[in-house]
C-alpha atoms as a PDB file:
ATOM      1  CA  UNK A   1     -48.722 -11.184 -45.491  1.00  0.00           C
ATOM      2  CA  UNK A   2     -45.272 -13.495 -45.990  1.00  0.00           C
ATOM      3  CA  UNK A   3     -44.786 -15.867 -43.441  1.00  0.00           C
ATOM      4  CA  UNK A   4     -41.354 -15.924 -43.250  1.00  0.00           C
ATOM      5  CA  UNK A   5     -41.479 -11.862 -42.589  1.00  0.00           C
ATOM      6  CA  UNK A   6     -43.540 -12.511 -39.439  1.00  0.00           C
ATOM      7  CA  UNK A   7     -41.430 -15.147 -37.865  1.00  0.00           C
ATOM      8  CA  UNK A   8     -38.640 -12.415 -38.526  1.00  0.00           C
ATOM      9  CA  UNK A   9     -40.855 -10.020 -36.293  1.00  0.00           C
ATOM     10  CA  UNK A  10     -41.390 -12.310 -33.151  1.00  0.00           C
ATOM     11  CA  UNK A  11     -37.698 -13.478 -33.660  1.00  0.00           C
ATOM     12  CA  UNK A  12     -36.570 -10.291 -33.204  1.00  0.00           C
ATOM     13  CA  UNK A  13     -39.351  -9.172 -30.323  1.00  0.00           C
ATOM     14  CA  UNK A  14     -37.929 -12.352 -28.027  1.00  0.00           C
ATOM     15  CA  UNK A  15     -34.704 -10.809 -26.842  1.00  0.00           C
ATOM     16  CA  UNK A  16     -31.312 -12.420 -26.213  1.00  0.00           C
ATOM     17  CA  UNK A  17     -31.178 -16.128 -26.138  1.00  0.00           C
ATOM     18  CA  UNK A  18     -29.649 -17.724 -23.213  1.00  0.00           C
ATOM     19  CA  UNK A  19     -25.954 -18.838 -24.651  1.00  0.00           C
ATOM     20  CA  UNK A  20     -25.750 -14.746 -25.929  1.00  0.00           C
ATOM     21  CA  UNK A  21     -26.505 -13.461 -22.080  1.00  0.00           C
ATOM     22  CA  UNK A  22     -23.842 -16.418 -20.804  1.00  0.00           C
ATOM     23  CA  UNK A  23     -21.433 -14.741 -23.452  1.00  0.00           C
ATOM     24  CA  UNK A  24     -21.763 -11.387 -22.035  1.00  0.00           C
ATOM     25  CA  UNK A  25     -21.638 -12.189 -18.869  1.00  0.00           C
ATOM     26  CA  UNK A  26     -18.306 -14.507 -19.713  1.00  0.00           C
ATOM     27  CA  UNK A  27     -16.889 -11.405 -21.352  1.00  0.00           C
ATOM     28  CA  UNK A  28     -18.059  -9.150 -18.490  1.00  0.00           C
ATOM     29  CA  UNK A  29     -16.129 -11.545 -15.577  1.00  0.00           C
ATOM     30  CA  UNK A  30     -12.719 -11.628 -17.964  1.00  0.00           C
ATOM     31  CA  UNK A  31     -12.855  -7.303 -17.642  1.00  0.00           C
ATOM     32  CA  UNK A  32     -13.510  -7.137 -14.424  1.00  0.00           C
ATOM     33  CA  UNK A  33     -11.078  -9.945 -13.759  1.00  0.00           C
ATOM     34  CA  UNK A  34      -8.352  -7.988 -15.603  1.00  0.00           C
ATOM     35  CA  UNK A  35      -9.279  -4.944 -13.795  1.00  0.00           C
ATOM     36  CA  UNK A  36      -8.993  -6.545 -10.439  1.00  0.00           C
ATOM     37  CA  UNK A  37      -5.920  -8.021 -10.586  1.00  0.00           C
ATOM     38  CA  UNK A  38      -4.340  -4.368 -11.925  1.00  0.00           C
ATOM     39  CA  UNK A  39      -5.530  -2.416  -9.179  1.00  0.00           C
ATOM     40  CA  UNK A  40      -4.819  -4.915  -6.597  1.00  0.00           C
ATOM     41  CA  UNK A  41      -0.850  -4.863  -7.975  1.00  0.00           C
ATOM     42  CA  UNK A  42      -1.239  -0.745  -8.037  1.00  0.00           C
ATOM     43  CA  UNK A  43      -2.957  -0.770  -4.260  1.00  0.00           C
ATOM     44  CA  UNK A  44       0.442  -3.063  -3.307  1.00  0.00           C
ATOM     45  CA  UNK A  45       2.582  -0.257  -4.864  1.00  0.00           C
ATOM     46  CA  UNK A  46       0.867   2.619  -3.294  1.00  0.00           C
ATOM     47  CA  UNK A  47       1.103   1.339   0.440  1.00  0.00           C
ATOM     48  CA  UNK A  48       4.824   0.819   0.197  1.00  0.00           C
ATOM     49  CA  UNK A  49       4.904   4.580  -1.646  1.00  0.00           C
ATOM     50  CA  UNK A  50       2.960   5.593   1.277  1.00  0.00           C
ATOM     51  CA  UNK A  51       5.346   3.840   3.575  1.00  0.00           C
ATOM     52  CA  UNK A  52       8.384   5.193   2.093  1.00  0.00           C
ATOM     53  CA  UNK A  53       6.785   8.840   2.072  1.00  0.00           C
ATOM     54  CA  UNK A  54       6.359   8.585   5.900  1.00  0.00           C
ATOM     55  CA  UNK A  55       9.744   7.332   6.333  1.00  0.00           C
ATOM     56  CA  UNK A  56      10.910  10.465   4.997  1.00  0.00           C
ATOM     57  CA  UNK A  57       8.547  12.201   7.098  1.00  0.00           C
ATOM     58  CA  UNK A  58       9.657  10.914  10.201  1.00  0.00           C
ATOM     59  CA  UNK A  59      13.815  11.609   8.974  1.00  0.00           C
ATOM     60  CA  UNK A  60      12.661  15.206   8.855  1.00  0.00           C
ATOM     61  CA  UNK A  61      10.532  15.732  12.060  1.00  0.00           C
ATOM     62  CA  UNK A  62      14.361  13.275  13.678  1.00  0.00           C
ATOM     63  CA  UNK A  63      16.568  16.216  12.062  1.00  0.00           C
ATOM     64  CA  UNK A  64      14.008  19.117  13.587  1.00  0.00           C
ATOM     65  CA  UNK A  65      14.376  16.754  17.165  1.00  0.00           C
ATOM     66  CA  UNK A  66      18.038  16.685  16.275  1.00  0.00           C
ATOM     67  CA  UNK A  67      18.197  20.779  15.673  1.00  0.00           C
ATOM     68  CA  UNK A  68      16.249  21.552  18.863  1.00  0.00           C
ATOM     69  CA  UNK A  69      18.027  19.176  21.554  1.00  0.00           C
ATOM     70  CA  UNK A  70      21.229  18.194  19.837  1.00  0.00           C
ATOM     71  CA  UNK A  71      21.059  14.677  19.569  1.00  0.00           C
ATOM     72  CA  UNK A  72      18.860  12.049  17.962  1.00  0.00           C
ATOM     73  CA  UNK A  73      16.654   9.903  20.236  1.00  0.00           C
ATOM     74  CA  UNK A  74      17.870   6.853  21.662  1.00  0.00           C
ATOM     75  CA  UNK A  75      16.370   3.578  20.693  1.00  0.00           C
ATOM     76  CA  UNK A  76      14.489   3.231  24.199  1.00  0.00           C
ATOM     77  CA  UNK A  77      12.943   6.297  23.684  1.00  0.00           C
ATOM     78  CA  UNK A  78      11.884   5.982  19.818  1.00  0.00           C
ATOM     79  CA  UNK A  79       9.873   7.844  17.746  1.00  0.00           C
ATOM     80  CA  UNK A  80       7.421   8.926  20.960  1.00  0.00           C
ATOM     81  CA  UNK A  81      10.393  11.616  21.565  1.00  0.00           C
ATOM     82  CA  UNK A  82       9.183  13.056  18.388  1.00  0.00           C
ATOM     83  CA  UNK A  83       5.967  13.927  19.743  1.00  0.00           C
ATOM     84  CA  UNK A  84       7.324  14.973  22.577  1.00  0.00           C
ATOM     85  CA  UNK A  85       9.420  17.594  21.132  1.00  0.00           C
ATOM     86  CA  UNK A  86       6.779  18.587  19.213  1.00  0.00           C
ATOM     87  CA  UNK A  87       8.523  17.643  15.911  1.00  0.00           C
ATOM     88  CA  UNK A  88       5.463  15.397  15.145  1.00  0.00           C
ATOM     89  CA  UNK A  89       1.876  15.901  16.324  1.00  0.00           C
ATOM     90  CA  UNK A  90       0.939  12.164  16.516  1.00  0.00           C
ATOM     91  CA  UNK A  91       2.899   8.945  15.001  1.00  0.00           C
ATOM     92  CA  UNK A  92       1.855   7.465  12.116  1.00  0.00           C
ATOM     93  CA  UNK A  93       1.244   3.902  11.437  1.00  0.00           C
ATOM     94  CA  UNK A  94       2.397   2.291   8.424  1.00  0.00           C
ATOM     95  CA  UNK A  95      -0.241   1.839   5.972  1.00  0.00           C
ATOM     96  CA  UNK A  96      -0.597  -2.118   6.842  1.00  0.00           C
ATOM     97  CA  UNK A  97      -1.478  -1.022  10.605  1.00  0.00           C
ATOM     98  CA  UNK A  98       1.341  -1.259  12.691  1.00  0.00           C
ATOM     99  CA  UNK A  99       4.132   1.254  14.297  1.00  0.00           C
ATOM    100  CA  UNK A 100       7.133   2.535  12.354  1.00  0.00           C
ATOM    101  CA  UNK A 101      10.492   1.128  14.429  1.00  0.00           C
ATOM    102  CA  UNK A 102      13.013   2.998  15.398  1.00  0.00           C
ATOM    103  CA  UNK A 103      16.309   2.426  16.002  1.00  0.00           C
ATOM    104  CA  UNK A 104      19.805   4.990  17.271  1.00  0.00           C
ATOM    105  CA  UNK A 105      22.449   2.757  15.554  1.00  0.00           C
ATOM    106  CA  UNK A 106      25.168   4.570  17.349  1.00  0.00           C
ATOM    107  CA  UNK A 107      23.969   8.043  16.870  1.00  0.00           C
ATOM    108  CA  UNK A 108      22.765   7.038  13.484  1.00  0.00           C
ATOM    109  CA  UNK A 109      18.816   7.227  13.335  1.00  0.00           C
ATOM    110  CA  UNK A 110      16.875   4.354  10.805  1.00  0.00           C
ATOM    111  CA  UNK A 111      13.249   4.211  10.550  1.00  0.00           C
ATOM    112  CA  UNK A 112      11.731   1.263   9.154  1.00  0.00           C
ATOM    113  CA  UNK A 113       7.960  -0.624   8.524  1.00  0.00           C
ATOM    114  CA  UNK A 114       8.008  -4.394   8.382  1.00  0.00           C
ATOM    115  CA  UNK A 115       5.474  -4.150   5.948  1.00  0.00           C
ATOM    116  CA  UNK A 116       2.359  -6.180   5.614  1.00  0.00           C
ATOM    117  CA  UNK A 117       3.323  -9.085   7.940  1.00  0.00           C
ATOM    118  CA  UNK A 118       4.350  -7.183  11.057  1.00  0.00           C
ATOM    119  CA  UNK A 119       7.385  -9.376  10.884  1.00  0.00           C
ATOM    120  CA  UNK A 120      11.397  -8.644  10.121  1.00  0.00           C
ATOM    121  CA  UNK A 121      12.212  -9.674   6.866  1.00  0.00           C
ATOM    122  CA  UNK A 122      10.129 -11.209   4.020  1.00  0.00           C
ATOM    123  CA  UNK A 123       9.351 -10.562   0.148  1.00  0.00           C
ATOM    124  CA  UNK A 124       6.608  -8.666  -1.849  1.00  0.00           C
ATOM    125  CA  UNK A 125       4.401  -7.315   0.178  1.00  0.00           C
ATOM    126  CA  UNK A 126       6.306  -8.469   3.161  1.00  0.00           C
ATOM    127  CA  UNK A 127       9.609  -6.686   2.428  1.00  0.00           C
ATOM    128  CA  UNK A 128      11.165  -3.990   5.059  1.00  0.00           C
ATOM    129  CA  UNK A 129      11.395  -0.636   4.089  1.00  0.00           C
ATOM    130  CA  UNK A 130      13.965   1.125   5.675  1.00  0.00           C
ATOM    131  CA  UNK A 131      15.533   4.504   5.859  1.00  0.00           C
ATOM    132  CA  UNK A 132      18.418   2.661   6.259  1.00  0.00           C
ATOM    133  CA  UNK A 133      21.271   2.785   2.630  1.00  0.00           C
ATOM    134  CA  UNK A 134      20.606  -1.188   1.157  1.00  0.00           C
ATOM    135  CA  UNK A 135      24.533  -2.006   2.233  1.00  0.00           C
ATOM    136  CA  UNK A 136      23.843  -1.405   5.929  1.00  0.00           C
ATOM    137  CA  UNK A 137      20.240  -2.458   6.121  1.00  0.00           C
ATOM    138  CA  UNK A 138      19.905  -5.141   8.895  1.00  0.00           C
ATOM    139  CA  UNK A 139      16.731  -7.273   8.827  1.00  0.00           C
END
């Protein structure tokens, strides 16, 4: 028999050497890394989709209030009037935890979610989203 074809054979039977399993797994942290990061960005994008999409929820259960009783709730009141009324069955809570605000800005209604800070104002993640038009958004 050659010798040289028999250290071929146990060569091959011994597996993966350690520096070709630390490659893989390298390789295998730098995908899911990647991955990570783009989900994370699309989960950001989806809560504030979600936010906006109850927004508009809310406008339309303020416009059935608005049809049934003539007149938009008053700030004191908020969105609880809704439920009230019967224009909502429960309120929702923005997708970061906390209550949608209301606000009657002189018989104008505006519905807004601090987003993920709780807290007026902010960037990212933290920016307001408002039912309000951008040139008479207060915040």
């Amino acid at each position: 028999m050659n010798p040289n074809k028999s250290k071929q054979h146990r060569r091959r039977k011994r597996g993966m050497t350690l520096i070709e399993i630390m490659v893989v797994i390298t390789i295998l942290g730098l995908i899911a890394t990647a991955v990570g990061v783009s989900v994370l960005d699309s989960l950001k994008e989806a809560r504030r989709d979600k936010a906006s999409l109850d927004i508009k929820a809310i406008e339309t259960a303020l416009k059935l209030h608005y049809t049934k009783t003539g007149n938009f709730p008053d700030t004191q009141a908020g969105l609880g009037a809704l439920v009230e009324s019967r224009a909502l069955e429960q309120l929702p809570k923005d997708p970061w935890g906390h209550d949608y605000v209301y606000l009657n800005e002189g018989g104008r209604p505006v519905v807004l979610s601090y987003g993920a800070d709780g807290a007026a104002g902010g960037e990212g993640e933290e920016t307001d989203i408002s039912s309000a038009p951008a040139n008479s958004q207060k915040g």
